[in-house]
C-alpha atoms as a PDB file:
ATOM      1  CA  UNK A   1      46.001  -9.831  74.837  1.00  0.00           C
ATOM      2  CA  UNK A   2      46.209  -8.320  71.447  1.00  0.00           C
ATOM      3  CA  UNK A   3      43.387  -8.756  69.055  1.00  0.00           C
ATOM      4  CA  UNK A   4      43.635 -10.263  66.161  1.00  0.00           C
ATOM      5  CA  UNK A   5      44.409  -8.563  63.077  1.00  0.00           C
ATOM      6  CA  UNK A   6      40.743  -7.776  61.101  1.00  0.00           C
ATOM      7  CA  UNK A   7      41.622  -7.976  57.908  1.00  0.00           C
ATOM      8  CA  UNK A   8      43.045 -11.768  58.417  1.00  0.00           C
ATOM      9  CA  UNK A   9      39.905 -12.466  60.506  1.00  0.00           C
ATOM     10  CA  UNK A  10      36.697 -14.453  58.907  1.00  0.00           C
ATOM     11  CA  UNK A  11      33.528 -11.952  59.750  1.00  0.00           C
ATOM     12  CA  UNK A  12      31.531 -13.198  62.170  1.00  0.00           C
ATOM     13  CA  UNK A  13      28.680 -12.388  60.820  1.00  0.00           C
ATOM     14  CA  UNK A  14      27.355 -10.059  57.510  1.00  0.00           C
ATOM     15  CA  UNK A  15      24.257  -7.744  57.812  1.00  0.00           C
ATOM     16  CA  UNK A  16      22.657  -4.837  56.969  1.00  0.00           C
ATOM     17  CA  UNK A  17      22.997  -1.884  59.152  1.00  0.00           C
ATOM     18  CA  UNK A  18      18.792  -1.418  59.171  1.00  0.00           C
ATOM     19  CA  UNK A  19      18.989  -5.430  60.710  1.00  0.00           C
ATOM     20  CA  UNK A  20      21.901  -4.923  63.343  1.00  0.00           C
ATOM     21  CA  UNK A  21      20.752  -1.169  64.559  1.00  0.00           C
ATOM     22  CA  UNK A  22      16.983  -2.854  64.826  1.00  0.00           C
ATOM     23  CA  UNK A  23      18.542  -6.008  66.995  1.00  0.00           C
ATOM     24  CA  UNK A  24      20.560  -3.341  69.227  1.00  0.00           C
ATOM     25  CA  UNK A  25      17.431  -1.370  69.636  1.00  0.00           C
ATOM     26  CA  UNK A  26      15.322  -4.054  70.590  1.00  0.00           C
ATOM     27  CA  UNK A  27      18.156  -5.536  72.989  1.00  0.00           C
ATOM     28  CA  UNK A  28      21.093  -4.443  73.448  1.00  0.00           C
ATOM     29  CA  UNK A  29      22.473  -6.919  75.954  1.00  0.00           C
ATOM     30  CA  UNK A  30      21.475  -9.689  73.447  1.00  0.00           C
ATOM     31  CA  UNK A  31      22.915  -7.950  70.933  1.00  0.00           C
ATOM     32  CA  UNK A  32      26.273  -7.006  72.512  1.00  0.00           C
ATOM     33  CA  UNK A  33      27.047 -10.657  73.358  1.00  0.00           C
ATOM     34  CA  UNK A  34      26.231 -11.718  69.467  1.00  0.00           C
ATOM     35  CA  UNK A  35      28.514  -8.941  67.997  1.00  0.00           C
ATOM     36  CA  UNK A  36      30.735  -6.927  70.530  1.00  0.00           C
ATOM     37  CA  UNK A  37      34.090  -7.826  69.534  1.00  0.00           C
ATOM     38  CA  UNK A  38      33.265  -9.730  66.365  1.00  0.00           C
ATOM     39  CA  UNK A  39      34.304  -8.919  63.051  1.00  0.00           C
ATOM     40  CA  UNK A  40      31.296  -8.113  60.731  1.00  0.00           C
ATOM     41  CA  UNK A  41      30.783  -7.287  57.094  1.00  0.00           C
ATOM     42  CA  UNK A  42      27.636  -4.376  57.012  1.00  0.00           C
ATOM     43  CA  UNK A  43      25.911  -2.793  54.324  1.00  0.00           C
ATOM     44  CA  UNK A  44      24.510   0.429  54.029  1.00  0.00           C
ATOM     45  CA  UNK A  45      24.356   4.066  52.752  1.00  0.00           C
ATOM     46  CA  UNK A  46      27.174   7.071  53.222  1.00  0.00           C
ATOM     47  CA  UNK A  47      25.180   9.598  55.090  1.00  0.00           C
ATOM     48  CA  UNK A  48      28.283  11.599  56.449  1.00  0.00           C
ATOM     49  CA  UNK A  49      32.139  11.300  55.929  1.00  0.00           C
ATOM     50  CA  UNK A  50      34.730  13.209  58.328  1.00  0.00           C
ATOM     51  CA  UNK A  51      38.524  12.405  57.696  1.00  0.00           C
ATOM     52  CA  UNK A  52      38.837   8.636  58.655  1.00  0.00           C
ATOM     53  CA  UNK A  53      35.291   8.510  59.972  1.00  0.00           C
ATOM     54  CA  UNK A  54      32.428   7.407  57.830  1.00  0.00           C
ATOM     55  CA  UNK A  55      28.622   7.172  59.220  1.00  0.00           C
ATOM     56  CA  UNK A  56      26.507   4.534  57.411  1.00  0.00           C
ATOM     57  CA  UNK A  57      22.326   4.759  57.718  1.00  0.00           C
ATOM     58  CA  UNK A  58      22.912   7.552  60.365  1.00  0.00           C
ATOM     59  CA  UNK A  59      23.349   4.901  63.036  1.00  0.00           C
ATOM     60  CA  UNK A  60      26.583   2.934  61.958  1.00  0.00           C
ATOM     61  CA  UNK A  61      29.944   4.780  63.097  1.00  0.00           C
ATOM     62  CA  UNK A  62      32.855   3.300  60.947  1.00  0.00           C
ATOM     63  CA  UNK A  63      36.801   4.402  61.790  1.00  0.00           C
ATOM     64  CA  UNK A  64      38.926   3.335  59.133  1.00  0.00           C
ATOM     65  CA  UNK A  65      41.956   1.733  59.131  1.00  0.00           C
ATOM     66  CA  UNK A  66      43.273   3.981  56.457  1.00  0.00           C
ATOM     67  CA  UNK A  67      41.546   7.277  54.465  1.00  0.00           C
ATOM     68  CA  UNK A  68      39.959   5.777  51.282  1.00  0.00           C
ATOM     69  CA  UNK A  69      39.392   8.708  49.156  1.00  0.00           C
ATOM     70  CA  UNK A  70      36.800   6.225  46.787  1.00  0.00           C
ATOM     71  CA  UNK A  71      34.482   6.205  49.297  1.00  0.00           C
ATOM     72  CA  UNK A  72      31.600   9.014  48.705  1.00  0.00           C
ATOM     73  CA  UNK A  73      28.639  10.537  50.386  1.00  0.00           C
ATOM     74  CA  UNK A  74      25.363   8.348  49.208  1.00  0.00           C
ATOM     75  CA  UNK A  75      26.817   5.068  48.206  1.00  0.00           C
ATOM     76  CA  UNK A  76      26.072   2.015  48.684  1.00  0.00           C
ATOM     77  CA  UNK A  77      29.061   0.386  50.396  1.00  0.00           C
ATOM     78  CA  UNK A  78      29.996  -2.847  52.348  1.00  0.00           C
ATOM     79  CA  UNK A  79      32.554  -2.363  54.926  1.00  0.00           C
ATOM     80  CA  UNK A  80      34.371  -4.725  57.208  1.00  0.00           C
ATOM     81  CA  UNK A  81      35.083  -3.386  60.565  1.00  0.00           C
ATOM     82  CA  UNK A  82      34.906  -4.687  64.605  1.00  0.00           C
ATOM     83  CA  UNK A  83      31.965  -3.932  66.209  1.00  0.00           C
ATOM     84  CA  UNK A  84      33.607  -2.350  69.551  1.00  0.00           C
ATOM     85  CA  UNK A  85      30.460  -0.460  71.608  1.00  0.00           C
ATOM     86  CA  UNK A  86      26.547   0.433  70.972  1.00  0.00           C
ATOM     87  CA  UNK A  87      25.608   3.929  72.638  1.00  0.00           C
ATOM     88  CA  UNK A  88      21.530   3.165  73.132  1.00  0.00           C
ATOM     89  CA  UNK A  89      20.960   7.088  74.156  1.00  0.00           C
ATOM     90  CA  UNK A  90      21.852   8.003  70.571  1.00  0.00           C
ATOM     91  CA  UNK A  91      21.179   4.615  68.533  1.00  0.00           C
ATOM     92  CA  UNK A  92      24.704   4.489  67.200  1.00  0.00           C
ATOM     93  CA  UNK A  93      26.786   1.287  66.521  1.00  0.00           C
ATOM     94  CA  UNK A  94      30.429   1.999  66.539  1.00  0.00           C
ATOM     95  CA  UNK A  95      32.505  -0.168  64.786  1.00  0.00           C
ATOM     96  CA  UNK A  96      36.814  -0.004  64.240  1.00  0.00           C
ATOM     97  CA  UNK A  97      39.219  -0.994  61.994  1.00  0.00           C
ATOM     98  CA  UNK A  98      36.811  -0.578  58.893  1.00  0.00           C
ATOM     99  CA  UNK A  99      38.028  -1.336  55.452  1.00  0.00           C
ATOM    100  CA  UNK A 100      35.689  -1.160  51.788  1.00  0.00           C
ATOM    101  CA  UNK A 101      34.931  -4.629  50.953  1.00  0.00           C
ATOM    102  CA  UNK A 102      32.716  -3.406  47.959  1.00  0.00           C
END
């Protein structure tokens, strides 16, 4: 089965990346049946930026759909992506099909 297409799909749910890497941390199996799969809208801070990858907090690993050459190191930016895995040994939410929402 094919997932849906994220930029038709309503986000599940829209938080900051301090809130969602805090509710992974806590409990991850909790928090992998709220958001695994789910489209979210997150909001954070461009720490790093590597061709279509974009890190937000430190913690929040965003593939893009496409390069976006407006997005820059240190700003404040709300992305819409799949959450699609949580690796607890380094504290990093991974997240696919990202796009800029603002």
């Amino acid at each position: 089965c094919a997932l849906p297409i994220l930029s038709a799909e309503d986000a599940a749910f829209t938080v900051s990346s301090k809130n969602i890497t805090n509710e992974f941390a806590s409990n991850t199996e909790t928090a992998n049946k709220k958001y695994l799969e789910k489209a979210i809208i997150i909001k954070g801070t461009v720490t790093k930026i590597t061709n279509k990858e974009i890190i937000i907090d430190n913690t929040i690993i965003c593939n893009l759909k496409e390069l976006d050459h407006s997005i820059q190191k240190n700003q404040v930016i709300t992305l819409k992506g799949r959450v699609v895995g949580y690796d607890d040994l380094m504290g990093e939410i991974k997240l696919d099909q990202c796009l800029k929402v603002s």
